[in-house]
C-alpha atoms as a PDB file:
ATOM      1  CA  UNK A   1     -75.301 -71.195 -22.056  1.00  0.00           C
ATOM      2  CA  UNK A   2     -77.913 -68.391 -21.381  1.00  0.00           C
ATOM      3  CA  UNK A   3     -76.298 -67.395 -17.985  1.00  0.00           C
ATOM      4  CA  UNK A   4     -73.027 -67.025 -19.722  1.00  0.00           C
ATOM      5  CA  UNK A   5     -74.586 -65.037 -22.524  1.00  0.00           C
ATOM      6  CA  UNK A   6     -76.232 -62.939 -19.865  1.00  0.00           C
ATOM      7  CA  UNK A   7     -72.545 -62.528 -17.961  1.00  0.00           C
ATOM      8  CA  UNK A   8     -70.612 -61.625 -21.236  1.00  0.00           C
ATOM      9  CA  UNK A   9     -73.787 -58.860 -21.777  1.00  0.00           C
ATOM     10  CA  UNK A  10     -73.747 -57.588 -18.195  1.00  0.00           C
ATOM     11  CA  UNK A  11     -69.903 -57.482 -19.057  1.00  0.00           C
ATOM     12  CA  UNK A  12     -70.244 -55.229 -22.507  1.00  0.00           C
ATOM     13  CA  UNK A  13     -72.493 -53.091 -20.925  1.00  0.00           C
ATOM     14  CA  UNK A  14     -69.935 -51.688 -18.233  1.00  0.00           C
ATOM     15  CA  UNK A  15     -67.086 -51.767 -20.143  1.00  0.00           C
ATOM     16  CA  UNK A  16     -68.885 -49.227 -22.453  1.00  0.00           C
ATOM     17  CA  UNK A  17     -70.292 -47.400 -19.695  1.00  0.00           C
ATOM     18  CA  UNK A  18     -66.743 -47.040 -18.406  1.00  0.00           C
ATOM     19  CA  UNK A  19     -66.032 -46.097 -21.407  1.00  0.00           C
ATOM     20  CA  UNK A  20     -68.056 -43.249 -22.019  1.00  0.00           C
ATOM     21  CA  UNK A  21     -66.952 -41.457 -18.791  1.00  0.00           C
ATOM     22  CA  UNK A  22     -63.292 -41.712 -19.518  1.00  0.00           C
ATOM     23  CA  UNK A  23     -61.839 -38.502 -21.642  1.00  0.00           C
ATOM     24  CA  UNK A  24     -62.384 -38.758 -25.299  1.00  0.00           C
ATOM     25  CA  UNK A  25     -59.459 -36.988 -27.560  1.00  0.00           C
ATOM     26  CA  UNK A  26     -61.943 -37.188 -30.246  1.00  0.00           C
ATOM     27  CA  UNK A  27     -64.265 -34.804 -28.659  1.00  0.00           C
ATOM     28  CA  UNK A  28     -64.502 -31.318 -29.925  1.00  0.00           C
ATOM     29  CA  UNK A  29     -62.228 -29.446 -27.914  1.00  0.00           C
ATOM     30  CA  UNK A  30     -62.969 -26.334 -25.952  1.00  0.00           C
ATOM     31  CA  UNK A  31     -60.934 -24.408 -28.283  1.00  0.00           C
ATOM     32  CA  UNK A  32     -58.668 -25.075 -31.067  1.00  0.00           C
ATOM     33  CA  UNK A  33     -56.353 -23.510 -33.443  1.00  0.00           C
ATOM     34  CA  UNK A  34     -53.275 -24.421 -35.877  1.00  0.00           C
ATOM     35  CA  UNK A  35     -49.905 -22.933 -36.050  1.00  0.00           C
ATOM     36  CA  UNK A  36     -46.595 -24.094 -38.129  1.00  0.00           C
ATOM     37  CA  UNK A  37     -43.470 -23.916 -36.351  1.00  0.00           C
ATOM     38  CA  UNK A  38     -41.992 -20.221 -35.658  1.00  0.00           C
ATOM     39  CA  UNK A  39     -45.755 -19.190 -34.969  1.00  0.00           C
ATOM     40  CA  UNK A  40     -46.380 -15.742 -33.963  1.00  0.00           C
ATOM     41  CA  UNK A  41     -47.706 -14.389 -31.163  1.00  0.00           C
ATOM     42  CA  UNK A  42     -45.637 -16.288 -28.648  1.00  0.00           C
ATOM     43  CA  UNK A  43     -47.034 -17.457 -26.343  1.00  0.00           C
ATOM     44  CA  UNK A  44     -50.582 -18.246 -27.786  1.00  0.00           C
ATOM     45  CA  UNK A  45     -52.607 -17.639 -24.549  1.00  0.00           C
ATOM     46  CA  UNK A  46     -55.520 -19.520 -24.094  1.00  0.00           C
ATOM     47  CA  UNK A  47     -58.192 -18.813 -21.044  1.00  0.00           C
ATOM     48  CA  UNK A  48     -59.606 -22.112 -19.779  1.00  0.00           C
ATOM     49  CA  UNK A  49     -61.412 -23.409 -16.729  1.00  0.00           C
ATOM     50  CA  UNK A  50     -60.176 -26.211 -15.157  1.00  0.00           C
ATOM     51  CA  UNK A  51     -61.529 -29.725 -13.892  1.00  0.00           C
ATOM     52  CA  UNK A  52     -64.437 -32.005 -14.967  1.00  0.00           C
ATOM     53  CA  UNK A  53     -66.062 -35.139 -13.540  1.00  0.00           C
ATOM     54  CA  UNK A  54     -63.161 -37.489 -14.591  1.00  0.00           C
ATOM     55  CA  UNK A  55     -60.637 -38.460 -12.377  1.00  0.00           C
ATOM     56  CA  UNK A  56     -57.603 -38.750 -14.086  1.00  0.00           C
ATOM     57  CA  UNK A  57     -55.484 -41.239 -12.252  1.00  0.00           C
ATOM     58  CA  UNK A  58     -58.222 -44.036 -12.357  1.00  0.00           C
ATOM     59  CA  UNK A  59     -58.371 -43.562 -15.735  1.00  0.00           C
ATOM     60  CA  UNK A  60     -55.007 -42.875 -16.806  1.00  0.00           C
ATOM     61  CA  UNK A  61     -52.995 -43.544 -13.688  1.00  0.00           C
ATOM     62  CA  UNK A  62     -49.184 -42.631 -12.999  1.00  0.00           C
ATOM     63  CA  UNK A  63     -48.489 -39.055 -12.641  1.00  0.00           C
ATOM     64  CA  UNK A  64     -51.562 -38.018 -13.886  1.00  0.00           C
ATOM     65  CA  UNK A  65     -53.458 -36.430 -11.466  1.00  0.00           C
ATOM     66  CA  UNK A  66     -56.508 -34.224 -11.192  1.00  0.00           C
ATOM     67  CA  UNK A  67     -60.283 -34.052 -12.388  1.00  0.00           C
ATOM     68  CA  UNK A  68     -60.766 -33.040 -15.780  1.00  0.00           C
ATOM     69  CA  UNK A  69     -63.565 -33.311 -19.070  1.00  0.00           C
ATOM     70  CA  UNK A  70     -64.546 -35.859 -21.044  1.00  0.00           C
ATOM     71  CA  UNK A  71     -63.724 -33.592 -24.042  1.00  0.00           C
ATOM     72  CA  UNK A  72     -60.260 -31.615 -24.292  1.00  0.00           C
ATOM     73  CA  UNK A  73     -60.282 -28.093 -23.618  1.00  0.00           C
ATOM     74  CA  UNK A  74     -58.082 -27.198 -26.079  1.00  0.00           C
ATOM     75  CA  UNK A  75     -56.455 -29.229 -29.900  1.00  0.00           C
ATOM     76  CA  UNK A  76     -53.515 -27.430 -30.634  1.00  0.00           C
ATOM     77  CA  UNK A  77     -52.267 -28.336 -34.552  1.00  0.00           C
ATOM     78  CA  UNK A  78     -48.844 -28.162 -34.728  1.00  0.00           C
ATOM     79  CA  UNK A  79     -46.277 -28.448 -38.035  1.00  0.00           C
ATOM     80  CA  UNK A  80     -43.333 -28.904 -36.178  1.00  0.00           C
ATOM     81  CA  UNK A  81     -39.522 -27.604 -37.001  1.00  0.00           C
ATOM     82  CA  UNK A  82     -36.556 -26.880 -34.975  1.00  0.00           C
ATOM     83  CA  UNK A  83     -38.073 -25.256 -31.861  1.00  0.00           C
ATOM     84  CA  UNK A  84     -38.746 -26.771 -28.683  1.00  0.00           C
ATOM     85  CA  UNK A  85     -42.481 -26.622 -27.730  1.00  0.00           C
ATOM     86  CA  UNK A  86     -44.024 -26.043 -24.168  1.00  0.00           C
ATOM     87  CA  UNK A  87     -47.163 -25.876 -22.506  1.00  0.00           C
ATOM     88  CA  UNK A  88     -47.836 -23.995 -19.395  1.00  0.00           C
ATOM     89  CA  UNK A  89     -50.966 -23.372 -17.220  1.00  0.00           C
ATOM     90  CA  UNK A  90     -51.119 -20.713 -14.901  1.00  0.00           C
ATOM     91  CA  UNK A  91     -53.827 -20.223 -12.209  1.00  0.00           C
ATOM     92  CA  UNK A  92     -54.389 -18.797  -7.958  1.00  0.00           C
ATOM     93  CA  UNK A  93     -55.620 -22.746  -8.209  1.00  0.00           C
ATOM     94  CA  UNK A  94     -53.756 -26.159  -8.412  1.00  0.00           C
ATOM     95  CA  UNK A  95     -54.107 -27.557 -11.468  1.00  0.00           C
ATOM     96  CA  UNK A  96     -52.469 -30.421 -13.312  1.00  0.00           C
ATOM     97  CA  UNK A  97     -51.872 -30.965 -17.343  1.00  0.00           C
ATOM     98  CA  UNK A  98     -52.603 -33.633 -19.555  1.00  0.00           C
ATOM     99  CA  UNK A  99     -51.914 -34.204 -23.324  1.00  0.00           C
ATOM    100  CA  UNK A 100     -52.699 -36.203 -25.560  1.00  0.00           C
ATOM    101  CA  UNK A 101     -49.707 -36.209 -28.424  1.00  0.00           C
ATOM    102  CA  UNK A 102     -49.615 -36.585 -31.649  1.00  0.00           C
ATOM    103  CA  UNK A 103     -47.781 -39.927 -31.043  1.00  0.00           C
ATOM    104  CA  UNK A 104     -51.122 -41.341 -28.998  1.00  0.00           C
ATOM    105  CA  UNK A 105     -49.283 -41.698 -26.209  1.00  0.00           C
ATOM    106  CA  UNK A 106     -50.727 -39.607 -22.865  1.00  0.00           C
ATOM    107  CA  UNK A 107     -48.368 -37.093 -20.782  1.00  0.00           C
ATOM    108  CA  UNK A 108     -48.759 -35.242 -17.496  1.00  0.00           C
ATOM    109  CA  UNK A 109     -47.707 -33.015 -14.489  1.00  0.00           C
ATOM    110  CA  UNK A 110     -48.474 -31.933 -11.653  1.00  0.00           C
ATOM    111  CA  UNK A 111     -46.737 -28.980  -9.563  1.00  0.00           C
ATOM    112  CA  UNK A 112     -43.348 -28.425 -11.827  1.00  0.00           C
ATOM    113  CA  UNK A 113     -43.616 -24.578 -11.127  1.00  0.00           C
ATOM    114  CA  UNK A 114     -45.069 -24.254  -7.371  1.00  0.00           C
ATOM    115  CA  UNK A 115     -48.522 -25.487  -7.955  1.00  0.00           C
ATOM    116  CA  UNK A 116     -48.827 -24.610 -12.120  1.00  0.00           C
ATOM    117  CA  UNK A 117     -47.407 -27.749 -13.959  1.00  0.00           C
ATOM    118  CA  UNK A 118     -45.662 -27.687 -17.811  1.00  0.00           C
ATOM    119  CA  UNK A 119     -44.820 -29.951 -20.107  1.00  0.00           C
ATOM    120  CA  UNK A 120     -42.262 -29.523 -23.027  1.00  0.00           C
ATOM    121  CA  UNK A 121     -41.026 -30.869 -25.994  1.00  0.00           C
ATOM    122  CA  UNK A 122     -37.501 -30.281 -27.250  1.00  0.00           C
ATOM    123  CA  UNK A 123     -38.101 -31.775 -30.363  1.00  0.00           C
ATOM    124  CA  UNK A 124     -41.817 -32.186 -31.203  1.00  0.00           C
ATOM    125  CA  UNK A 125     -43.812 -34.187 -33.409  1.00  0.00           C
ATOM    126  CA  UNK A 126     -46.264 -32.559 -36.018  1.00  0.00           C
ATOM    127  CA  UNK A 127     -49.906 -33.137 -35.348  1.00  0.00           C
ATOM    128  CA  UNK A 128     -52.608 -32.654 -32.925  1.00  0.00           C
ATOM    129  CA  UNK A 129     -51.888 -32.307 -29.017  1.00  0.00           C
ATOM    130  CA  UNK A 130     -55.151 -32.878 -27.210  1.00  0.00           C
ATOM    131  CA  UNK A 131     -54.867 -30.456 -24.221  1.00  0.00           C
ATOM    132  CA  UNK A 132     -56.580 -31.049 -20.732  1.00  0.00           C
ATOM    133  CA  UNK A 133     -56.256 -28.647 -17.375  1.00  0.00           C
ATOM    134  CA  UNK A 134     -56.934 -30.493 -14.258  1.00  0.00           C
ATOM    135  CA  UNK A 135     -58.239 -29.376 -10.590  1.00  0.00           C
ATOM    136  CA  UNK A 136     -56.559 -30.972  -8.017  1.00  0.00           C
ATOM    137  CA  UNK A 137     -58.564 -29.624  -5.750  1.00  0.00           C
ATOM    138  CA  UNK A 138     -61.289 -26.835  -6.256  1.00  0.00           C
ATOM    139  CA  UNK A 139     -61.793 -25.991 -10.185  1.00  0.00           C
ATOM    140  CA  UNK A 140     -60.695 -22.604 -10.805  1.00  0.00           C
ATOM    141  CA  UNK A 141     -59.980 -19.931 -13.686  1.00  0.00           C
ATOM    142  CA  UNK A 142     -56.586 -20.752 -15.459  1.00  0.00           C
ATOM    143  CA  UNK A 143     -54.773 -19.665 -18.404  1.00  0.00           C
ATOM    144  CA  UNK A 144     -52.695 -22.336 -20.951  1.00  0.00           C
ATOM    145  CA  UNK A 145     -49.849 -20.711 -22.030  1.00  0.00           C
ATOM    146  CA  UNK A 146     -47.932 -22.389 -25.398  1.00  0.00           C
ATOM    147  CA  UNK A 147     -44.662 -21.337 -26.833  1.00  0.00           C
ATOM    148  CA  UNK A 148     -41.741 -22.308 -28.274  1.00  0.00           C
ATOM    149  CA  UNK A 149     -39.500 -19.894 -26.156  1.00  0.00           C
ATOM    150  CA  UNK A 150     -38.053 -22.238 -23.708  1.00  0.00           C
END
């Protein structure tokens, strides 16, 4: 009984080791700011640096690519209405883009214009959109462009 004790502690101890490396939408972003639908100035430029020590496709997997932070770099508070809603990095490096939604479900891209990705919305949800910019490759200077201009 005390080997198996010792297992299921070994066990608990990596998972939440694991865990602690993996990114964290609760973190305090790098930024942050809240904006109701029909927000002016568009696009709400935001200047970020990209990458981390996470490597998001062994932690999220699928099409997200790219190292990034354990904590956002940007929460973006959205009341939504009847615009579409897009997000937009552009840097001289690769980069990739993850978000966390306001639905709790994770979204990302990689390379949708040359090597600056974007995601969009054409009918958003209101709440908080957890924003992370990637390095695939070497971490570089970026800006995070959000509008609702498609």
């Amino acid at each position: 009984m005390r080997n198996v004790l010792s297992i299921v502690a070994v066990i608990a101890a990596l998972s939440a080791a694991g865990a602690a490396a993996a990114q964290d939408p609760s973190a305090n972003a790098g930024g942050a700011s809240r904006k109701n639908a029909g927000f002016t100035p568009d696009p709400i430029t935001v200047n970020v640096y990209s990458g981390g020590g996470i490597d998001a496709s062994d932690t999220l997997g699928g099409s997200c690519v790219g190292m990034i932070a354990g904590a956002p770099d940007y929460e973006f508070t959205y009341t939504a209405g009847s615009f579409p809603l897009s997000f937009q990095v552009r840097s001289q490096g690769d980069t990739s883009l993850i978000i966390n939604g306001p639905d709790g479900r994770w979204y990302c891209d990689d390379d949708t214009n040359g090597l600056n990705p974007e995601l969009t919305w054409g009918r958003p949800g209101s709440g908080s959109y957890d924003i992370w910019v990637g390095a695939v490759g070497d971490a570089a200077s970026a800006t995070l462009y959000i509008t609702e201009t498609p």
